[in-house]
PDB file of N, CA and C in Angstrom:
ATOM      1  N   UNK A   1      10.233  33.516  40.924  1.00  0.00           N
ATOM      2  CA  UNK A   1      10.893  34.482  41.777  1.00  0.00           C
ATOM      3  C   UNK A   1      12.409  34.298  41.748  1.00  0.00           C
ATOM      4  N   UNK A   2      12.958  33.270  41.586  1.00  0.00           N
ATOM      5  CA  UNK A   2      14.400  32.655  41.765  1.00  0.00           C
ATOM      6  C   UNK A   2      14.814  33.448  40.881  1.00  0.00           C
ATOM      7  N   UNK A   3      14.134  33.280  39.301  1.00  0.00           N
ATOM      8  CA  UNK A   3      14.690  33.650  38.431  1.00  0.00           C
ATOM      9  C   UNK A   3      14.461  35.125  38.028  1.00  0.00           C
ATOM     10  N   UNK A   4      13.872  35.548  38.457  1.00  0.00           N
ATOM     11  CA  UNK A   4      13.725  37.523  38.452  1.00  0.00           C
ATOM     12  C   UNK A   4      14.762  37.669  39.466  1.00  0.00           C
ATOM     13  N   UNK A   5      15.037  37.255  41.039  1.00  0.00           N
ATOM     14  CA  UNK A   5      16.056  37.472  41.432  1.00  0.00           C
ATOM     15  C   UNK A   5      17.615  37.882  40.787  1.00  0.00           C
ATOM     16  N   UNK A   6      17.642  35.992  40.123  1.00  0.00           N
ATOM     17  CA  UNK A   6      19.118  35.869  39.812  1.00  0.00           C
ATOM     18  C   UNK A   6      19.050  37.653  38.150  1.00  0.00           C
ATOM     19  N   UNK A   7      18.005  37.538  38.059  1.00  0.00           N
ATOM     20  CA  UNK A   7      17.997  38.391  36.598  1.00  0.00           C
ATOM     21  C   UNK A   7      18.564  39.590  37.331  1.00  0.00           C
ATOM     22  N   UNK A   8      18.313  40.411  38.399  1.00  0.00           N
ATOM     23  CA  UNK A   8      18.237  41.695  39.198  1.00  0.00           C
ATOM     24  C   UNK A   8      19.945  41.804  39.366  1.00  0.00           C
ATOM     25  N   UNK A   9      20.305  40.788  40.083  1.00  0.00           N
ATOM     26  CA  UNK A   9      21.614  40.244  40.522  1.00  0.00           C
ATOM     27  C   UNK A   9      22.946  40.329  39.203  1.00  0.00           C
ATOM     28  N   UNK A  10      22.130  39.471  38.109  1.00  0.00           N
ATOM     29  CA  UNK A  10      23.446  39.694  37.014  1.00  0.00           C
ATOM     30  C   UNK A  10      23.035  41.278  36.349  1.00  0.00           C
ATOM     31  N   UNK A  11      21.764  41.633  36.330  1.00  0.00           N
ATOM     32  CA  UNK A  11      22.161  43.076  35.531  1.00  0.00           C
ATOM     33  C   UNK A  11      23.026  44.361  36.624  1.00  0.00           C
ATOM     34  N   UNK A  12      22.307  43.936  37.856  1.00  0.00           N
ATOM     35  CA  UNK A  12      23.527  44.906  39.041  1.00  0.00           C
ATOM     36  C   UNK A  12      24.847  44.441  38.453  1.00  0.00           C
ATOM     37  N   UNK A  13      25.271  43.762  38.336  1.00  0.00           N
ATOM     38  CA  UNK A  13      26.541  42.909  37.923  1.00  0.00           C
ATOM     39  C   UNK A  13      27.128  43.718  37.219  1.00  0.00           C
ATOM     40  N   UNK A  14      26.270  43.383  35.386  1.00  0.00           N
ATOM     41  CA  UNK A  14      26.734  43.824  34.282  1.00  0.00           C
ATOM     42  C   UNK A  14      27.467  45.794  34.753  1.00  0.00           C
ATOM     43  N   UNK A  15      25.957  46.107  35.251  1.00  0.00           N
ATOM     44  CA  UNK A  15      26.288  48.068  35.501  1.00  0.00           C
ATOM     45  C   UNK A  15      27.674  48.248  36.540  1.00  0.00           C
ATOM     46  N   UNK A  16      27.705  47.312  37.462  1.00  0.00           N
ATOM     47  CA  UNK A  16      28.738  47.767  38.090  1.00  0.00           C
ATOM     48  C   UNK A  16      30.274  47.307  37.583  1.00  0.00           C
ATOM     49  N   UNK A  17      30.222  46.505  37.001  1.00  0.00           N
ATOM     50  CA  UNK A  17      31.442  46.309  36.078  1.00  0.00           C
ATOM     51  C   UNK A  17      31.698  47.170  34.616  1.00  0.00           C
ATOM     52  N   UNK A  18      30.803  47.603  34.092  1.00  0.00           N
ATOM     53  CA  UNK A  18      31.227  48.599  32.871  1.00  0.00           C
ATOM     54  C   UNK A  18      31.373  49.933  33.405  1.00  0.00           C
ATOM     55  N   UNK A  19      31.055  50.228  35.311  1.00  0.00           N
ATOM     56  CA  UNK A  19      31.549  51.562  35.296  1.00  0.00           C
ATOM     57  C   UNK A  19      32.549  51.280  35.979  1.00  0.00           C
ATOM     58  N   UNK A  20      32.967  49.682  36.115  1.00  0.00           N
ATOM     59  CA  UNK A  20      34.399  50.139  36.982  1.00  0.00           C
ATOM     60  C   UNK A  20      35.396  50.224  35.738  1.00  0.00           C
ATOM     61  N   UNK A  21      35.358  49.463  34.125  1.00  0.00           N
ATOM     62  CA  UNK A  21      36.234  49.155  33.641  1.00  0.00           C
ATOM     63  C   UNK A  21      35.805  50.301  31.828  1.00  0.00           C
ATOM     64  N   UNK A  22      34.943  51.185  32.264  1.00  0.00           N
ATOM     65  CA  UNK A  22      34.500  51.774  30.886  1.00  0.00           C
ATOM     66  C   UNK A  22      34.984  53.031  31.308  1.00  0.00           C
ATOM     67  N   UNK A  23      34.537  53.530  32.270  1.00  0.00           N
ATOM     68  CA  UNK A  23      34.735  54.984  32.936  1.00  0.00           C
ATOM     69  C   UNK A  23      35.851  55.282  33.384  1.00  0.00           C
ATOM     70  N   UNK A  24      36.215  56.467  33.309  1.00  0.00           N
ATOM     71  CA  UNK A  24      37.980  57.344  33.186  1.00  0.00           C
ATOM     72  C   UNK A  24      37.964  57.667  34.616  1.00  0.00           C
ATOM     73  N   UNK A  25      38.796  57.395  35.676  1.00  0.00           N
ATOM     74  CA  UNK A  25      38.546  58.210  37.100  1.00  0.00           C
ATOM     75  C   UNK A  25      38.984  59.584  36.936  1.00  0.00           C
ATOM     76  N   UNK A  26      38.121  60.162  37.802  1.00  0.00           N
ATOM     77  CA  UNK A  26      38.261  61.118  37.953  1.00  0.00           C
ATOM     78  C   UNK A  26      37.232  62.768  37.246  1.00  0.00           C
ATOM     79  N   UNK A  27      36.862  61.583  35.762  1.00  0.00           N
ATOM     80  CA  UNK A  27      35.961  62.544  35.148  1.00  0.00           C
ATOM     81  C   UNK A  27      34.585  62.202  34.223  1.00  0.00           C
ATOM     82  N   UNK A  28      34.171  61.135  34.999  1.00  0.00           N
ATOM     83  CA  UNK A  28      32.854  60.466  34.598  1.00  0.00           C
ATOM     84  C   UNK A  28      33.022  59.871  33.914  1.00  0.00           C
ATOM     85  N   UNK A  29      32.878  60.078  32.480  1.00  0.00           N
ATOM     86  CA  UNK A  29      33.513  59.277  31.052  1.00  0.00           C
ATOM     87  C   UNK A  29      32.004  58.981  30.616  1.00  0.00           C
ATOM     88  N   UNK A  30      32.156  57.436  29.586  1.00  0.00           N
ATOM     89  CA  UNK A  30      30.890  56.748  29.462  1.00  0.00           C
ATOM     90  C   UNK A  30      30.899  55.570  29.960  1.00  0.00           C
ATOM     91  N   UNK A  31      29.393  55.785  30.107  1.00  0.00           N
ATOM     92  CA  UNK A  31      29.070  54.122  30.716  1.00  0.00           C
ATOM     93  C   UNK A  31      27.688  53.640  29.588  1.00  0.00           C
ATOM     94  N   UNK A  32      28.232  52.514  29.159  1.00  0.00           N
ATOM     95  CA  UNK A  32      27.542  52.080  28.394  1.00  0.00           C
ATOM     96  C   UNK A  32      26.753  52.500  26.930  1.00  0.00           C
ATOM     97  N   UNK A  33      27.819  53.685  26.759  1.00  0.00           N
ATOM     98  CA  UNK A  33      27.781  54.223  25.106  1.00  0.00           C
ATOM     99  C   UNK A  33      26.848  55.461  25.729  1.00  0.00           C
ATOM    100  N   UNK A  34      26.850  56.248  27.403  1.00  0.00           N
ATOM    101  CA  UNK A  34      26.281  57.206  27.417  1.00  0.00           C
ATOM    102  C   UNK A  34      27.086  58.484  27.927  1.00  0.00           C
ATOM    103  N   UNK A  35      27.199  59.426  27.899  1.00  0.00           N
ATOM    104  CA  UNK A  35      28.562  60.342  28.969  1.00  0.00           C
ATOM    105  C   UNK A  35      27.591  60.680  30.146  1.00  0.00           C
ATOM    106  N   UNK A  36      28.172  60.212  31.421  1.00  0.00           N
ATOM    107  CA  UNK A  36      28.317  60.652  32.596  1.00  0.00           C
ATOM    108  C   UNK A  36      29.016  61.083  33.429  1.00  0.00           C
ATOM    109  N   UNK A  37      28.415  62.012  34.265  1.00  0.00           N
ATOM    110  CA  UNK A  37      29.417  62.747  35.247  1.00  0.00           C
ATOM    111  C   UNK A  37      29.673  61.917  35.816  1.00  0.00           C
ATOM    112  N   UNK A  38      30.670  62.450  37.060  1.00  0.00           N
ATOM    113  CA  UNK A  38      31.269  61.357  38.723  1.00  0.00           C
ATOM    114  C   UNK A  38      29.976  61.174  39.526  1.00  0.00           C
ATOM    115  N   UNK A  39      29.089  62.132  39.430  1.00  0.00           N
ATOM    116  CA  UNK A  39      27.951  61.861  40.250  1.00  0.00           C
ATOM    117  C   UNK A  39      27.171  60.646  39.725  1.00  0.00           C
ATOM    118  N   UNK A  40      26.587  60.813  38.112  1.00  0.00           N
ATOM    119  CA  UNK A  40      25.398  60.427  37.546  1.00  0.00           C
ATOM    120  C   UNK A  40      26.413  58.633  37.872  1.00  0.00           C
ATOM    121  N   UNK A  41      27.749  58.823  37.391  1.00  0.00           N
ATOM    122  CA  UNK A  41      28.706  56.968  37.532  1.00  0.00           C
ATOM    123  C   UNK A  41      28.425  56.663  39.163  1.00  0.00           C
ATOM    124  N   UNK A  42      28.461  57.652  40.147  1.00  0.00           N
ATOM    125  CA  UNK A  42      28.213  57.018  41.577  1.00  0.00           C
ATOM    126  C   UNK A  42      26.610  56.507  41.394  1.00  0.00           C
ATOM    127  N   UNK A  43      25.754  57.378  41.342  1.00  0.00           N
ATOM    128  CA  UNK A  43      23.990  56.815  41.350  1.00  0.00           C
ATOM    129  C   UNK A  43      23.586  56.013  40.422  1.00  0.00           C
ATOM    130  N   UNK A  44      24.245  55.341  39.498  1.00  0.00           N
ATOM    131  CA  UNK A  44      24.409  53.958  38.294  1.00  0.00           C
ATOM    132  C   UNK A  44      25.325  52.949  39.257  1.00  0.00           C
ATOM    133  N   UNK A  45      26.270  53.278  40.167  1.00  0.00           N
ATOM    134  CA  UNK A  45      26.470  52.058  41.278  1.00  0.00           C
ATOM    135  C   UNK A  45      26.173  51.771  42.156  1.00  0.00           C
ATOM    136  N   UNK A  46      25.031  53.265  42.618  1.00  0.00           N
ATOM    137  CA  UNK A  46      24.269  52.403  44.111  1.00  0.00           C
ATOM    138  C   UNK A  46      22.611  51.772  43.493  1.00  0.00           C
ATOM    139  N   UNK A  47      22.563  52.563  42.632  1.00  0.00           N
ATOM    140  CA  UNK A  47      21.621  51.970  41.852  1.00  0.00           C
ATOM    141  C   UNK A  47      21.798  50.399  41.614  1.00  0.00           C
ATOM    142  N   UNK A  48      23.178  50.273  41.115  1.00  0.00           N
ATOM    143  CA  UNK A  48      23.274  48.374  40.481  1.00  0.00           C
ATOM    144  C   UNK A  48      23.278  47.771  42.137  1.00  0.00           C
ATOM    145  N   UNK A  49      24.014  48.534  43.092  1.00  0.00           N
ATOM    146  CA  UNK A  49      24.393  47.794  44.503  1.00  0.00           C
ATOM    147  C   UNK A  49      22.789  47.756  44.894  1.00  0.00           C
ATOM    148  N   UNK A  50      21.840  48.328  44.961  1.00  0.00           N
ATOM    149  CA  UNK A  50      20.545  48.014  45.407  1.00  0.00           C
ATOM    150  C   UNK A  50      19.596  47.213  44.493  1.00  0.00           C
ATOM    151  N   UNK A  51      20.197  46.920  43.185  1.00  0.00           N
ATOM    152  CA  UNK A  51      19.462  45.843  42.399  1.00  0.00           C
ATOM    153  C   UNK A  51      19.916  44.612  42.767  1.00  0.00           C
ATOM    154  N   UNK A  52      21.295  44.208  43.345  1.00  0.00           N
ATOM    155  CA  UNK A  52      21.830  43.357  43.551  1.00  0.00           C
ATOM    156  C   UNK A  52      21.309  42.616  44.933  1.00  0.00           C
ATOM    157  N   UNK A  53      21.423  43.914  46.036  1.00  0.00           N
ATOM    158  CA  UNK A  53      20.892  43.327  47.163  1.00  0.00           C
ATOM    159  C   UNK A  53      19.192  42.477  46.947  1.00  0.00           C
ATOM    160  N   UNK A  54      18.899  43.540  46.176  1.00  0.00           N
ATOM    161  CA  UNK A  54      17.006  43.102  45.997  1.00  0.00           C
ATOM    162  C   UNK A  54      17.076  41.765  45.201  1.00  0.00           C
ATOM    163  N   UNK A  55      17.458  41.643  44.509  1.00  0.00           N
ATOM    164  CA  UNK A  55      17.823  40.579  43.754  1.00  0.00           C
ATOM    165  C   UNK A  55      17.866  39.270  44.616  1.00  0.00           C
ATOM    166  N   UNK A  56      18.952  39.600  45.485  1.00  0.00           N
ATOM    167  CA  UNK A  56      19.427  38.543  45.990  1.00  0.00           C
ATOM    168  C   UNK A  56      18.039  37.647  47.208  1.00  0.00           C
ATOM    169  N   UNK A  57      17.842  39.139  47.877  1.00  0.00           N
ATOM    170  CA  UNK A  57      16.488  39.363  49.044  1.00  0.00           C
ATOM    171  C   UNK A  57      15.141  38.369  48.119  1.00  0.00           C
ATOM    172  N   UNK A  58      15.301  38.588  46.743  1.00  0.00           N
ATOM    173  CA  UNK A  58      13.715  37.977  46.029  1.00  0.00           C
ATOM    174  C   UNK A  58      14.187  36.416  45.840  1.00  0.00           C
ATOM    175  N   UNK A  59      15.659  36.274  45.379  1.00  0.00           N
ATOM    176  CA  UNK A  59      15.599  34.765  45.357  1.00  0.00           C
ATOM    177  C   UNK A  59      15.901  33.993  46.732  1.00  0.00           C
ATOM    178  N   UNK A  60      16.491  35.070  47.962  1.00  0.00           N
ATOM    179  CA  UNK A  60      16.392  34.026  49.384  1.00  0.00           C
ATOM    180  C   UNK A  60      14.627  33.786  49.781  1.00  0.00           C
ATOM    181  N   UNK A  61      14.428  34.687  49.359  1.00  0.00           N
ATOM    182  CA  UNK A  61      12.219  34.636  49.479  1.00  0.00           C
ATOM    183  C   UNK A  61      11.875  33.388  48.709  1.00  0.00           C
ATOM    184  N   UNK A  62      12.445  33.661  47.316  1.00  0.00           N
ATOM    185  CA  UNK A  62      11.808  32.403  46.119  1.00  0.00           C
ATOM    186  C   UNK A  62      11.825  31.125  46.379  1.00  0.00           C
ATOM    187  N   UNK A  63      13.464  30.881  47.218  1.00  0.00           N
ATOM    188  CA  UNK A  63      13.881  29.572  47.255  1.00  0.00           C
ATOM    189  C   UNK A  63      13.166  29.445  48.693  1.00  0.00           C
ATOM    190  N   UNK A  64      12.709  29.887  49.696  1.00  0.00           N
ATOM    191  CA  UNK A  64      12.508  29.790  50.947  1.00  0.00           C
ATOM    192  C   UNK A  64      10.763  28.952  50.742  1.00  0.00           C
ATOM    193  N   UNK A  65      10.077  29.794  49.082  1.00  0.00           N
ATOM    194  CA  UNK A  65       9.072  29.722  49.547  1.00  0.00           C
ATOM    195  C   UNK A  65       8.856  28.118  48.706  1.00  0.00           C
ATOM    196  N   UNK A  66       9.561  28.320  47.805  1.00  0.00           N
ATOM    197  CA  UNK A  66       9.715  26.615  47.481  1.00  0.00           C
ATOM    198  C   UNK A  66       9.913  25.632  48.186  1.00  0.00           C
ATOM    199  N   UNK A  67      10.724  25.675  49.105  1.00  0.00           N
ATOM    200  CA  UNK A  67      11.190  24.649  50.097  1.00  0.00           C
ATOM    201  C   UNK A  67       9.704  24.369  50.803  1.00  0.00           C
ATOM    202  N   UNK A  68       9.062  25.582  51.102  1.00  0.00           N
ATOM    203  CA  UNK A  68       7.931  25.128  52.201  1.00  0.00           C
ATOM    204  C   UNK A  68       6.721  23.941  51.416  1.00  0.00           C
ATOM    205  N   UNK A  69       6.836  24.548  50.294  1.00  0.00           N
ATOM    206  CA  UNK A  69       5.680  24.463  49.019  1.00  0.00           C
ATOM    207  C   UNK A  69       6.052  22.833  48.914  1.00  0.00           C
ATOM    208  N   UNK A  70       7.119  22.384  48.554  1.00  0.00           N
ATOM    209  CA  UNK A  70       7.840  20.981  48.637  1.00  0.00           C
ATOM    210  C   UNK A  70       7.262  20.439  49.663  1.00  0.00           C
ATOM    211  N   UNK A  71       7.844  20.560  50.969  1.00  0.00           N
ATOM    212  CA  UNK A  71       7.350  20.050  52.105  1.00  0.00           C
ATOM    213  C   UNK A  71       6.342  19.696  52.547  1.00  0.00           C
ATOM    214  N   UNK A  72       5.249  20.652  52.127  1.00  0.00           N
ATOM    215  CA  UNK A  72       3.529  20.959  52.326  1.00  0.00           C
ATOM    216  C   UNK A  72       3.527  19.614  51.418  1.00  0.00           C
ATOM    217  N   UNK A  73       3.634  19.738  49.974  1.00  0.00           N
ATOM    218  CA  UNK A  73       3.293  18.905  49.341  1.00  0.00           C
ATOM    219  C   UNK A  73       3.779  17.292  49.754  1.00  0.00           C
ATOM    220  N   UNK A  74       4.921  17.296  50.104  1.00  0.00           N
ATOM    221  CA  UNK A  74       5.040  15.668  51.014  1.00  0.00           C
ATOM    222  C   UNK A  74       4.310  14.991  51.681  1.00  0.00           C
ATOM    223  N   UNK A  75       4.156  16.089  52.643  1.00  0.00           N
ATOM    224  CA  UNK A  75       3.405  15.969  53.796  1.00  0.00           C
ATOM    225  C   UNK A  75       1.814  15.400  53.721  1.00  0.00           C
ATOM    226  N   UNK A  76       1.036  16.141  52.303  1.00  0.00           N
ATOM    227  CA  UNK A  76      -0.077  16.046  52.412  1.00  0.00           C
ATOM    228  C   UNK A  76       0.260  14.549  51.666  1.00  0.00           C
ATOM    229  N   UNK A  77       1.185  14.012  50.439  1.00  0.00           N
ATOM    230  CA  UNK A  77       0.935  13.123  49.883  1.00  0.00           C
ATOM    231  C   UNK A  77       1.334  11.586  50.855  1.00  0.00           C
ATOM    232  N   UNK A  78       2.006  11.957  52.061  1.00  0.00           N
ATOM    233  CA  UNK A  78       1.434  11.088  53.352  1.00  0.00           C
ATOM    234  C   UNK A  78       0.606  10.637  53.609  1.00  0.00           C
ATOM    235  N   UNK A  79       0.243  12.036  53.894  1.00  0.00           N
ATOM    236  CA  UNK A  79      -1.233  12.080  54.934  1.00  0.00           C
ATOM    237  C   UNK A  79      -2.278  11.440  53.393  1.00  0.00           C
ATOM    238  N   UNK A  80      -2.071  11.529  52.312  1.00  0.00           N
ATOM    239  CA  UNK A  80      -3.245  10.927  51.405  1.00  0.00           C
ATOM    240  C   UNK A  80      -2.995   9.265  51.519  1.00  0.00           C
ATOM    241  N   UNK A  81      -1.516   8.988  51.603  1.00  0.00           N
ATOM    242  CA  UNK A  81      -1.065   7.158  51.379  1.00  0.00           C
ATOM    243  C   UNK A  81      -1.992   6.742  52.638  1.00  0.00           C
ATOM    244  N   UNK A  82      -1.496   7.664  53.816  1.00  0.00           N
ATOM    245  CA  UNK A  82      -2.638   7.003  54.946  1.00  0.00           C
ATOM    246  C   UNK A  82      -3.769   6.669  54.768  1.00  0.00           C
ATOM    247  N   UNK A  83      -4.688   7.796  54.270  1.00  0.00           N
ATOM    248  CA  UNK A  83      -5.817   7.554  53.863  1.00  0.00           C
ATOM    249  C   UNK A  83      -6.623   6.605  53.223  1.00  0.00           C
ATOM    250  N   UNK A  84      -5.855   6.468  52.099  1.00  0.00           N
ATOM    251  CA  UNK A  84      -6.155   5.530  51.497  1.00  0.00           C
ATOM    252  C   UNK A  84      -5.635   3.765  51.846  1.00  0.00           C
ATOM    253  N   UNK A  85      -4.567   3.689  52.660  1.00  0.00           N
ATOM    254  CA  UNK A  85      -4.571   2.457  53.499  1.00  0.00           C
ATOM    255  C   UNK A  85      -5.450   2.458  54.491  1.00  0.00           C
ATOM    256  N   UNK A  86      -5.724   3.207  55.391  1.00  0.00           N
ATOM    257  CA  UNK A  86      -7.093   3.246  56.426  1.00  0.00           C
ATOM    258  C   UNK A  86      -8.386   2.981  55.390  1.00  0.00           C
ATOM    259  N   UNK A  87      -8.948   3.461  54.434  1.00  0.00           N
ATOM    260  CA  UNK A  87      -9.834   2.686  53.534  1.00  0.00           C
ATOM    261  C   UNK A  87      -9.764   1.586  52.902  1.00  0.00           C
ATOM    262  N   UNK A  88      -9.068   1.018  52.759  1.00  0.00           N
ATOM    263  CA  UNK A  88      -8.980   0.025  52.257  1.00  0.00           C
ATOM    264  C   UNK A  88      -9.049  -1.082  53.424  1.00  0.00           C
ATOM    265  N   UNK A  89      -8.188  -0.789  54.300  1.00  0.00           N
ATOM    266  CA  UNK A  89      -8.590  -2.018  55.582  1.00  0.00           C
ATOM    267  C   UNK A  89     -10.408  -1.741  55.987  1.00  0.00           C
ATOM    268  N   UNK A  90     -10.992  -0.520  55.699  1.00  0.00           N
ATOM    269  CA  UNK A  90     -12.335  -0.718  56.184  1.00  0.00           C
ATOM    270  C   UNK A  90     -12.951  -1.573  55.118  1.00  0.00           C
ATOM    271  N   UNK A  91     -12.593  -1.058  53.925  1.00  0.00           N
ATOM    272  CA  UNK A  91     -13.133  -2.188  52.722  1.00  0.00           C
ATOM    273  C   UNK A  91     -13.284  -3.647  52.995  1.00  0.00           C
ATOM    274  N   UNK A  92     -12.114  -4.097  53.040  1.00  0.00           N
ATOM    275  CA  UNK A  92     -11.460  -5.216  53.341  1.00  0.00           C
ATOM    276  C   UNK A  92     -12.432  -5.711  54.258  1.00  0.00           C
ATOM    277  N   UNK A  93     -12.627  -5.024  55.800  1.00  0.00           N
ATOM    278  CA  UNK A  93     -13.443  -5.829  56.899  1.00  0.00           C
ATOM    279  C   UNK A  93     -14.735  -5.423  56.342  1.00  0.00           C
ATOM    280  N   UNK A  94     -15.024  -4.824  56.241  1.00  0.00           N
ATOM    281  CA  UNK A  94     -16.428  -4.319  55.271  1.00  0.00           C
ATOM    282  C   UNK A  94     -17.292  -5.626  54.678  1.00  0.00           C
ATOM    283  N   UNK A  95     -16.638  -6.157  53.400  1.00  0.00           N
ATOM    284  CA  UNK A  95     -16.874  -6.773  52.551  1.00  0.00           C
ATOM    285  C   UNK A  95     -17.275  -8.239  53.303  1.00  0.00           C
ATOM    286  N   UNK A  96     -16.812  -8.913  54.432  1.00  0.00           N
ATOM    287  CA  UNK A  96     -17.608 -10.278  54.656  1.00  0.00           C
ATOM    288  C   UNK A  96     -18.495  -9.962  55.310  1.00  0.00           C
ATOM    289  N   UNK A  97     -19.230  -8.763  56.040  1.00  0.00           N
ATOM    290  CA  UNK A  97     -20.280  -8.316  56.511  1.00  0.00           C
ATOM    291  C   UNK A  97     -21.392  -8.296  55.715  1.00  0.00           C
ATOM    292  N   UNK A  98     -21.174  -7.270  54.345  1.00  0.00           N
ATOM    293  CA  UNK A  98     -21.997  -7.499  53.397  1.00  0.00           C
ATOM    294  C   UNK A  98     -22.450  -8.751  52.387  1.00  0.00           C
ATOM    295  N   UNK A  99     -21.208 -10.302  52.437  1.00  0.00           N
ATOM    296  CA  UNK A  99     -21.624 -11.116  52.244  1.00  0.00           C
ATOM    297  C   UNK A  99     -22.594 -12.149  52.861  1.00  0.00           C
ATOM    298  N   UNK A 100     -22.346 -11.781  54.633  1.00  0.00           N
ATOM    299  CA  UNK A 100     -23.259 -12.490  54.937  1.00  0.00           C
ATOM    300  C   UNK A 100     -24.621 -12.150  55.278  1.00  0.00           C
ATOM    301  N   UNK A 101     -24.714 -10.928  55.187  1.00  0.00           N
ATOM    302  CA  UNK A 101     -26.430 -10.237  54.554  1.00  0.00           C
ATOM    303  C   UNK A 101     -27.106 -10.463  53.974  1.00  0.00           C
ATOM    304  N   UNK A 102     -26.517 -10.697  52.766  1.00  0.00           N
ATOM    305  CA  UNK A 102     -27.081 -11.070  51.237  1.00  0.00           C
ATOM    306  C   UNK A 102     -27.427 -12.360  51.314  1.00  0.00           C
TER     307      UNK A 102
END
């Protein structure tokens, strides 16, 4: 997700910089080896401005959901060290019980 984000983010990028520095004001010009009007150059920059925001929206999600995913995973590999020290002390007292059975 991080990385489809950051991808969304630099191509908004790329579009909104070749129509600020390709295109003639005042009379569309080209953008990107295509001719556009003033309109079609405005809806190619709200277009890049809403790839950018989304972009940005998928990698604050991506990285948010990593962080939890990290954490979860700590947490449980705790809760497993416990586990396995609480078994082992039962082992431990376990074992002269079963020697003096035998």
């Amino acid at each position: 997700m991080v990385i489809l984000g950051l991808g969304l983010m630099i191509l908004g990028g790329i579009a909104v910089l070749s129509a600020l520095f390709v295109s003639e004001p005042g009379s569309g010009g080209e953008l990107l080896g295509f001719s556009v009007s003033t309109l079609e150059s405005f809806l190619v920059g709200v277009a890049a401005g809403a790839a950018i925001l989304w972009g940005f929206a998928i990698l604050k999600w991506g990285t948010k959901r990593s962080l939890a995913h990290r954490r979860e995973r700590k947490e449980l590999t705790e809760l497993n060290q416990k586990l396995e020290r609480v078994e082992a002390e039962r082992r431990t007292d376990d074992e002269p019980e079963r020697r003096d059975t035998v």
